[in-house]
Protein backbone atom coordinates (compact mmCIF):
# COMPACT_ATOMS: atom_id res chain seq x y z
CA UNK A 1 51.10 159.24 15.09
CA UNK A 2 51.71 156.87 12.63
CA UNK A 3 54.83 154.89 12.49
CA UNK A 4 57.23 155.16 9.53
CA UNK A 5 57.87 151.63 8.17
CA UNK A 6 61.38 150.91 7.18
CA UNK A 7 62.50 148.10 4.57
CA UNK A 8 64.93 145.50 4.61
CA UNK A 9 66.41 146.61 0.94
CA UNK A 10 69.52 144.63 0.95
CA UNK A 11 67.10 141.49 1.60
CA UNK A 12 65.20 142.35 -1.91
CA UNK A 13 63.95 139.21 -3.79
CA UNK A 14 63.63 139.77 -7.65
CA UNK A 15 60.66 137.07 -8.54
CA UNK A 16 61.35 136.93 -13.01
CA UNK A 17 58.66 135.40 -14.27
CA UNK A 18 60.10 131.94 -14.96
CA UNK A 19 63.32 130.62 -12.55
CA UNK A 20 64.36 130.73 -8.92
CA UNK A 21 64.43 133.98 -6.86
CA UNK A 22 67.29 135.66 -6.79
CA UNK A 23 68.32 138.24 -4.05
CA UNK A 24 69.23 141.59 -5.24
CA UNK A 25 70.69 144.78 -3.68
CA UNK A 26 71.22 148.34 -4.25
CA UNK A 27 74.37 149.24 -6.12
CA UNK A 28 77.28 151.16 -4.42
CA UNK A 29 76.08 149.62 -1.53
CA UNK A 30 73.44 152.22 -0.75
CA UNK A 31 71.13 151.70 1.30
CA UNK A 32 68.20 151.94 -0.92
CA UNK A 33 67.80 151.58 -4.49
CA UNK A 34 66.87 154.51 -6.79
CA UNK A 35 63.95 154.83 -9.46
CA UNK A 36 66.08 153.66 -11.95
CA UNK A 37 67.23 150.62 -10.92
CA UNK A 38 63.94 149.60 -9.41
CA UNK A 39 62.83 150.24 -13.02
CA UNK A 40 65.27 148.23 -14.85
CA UNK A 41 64.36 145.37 -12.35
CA UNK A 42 60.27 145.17 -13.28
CA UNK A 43 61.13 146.27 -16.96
CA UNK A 44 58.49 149.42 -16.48
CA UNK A 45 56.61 152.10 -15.09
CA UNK A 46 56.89 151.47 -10.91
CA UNK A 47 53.93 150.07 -9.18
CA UNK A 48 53.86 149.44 -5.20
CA UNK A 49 51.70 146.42 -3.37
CA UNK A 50 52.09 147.01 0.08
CA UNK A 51 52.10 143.69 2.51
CA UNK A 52 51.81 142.75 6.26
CA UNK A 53 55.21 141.48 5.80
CA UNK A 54 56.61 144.09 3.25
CA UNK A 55 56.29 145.30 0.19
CA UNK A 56 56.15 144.23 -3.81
CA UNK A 57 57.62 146.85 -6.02
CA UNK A 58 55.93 145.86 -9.90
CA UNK A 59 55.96 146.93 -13.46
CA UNK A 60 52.77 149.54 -13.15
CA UNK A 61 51.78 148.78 -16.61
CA UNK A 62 53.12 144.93 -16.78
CA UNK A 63 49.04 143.70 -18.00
CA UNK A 64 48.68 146.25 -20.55
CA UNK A 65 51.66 145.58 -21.91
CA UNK A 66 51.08 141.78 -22.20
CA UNK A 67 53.91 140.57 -20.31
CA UNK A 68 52.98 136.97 -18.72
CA UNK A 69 51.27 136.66 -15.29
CA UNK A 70 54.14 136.13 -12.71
CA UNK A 71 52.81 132.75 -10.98
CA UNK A 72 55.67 132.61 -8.39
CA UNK A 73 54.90 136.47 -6.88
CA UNK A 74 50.83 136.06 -7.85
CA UNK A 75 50.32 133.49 -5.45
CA UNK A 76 49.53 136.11 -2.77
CA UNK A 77 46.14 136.77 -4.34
CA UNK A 78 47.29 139.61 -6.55
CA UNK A 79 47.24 138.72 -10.62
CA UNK A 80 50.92 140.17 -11.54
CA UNK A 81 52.62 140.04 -14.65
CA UNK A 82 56.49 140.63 -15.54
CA UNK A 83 59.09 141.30 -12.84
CA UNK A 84 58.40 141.75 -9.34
CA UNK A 85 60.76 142.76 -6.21
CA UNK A 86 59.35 142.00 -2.81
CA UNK A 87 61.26 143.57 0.47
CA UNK A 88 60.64 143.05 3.62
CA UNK A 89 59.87 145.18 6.45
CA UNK A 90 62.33 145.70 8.57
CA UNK A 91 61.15 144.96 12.39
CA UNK A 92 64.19 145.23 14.28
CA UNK A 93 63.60 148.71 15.64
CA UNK A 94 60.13 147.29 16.75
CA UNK A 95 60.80 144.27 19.17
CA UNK A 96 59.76 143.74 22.74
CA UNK A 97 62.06 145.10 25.27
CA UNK A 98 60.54 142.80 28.44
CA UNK A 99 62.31 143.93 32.04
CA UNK A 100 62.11 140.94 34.67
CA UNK A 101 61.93 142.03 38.21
């Protein structure tokens, strides 16, 4: 049975295509953020990139529209253009309990 993977939303990293990262997180305090807001974030249509380490949330339709390539978030080996969010995975639940005797 596979595992459901959990995200570390409130760690969110909004990667614009020109400036620093800046960390983002969900309004009202949720504990996710909804379509809408993801949306507003990448500008678009709502692609997902799933990682080893997490996730990148993109505009779906950022190339065809012609925004620039996103050389800060591209750099994993992935040509991206316009906004993208990355969030992590969230590994607490899955550490190593290790009883000494």
């Amino acid at each position: 049975m596979a595992k459901e993977i959990k995200y570390k939303w409130h760690e969110a990293m909004l990667y614009k295509v020109t400036g620093d990262p800046i960390a983002i997180k969900p309004l009202d305090n949720n504990s996710e953020f909804n379509k809408s807001e993801l949306e507003t974030f990448v500008e678009g249509y709502l692609g997902f990139i799933k990682q080893g380490n997490g996730m990148l949330v993109v505009n779906d339709d950022g190339e065809a529209l012609g925004l620039p390539q996103n050389e800060m978030a591209g750099k994993n080996g992935y040509a991206l253009f316009g906004n993208v969010i990355f969030v992590p995975i969230d590994n607490s639940e899955s550490t190593l309990n290790i009883t000494t005797h």
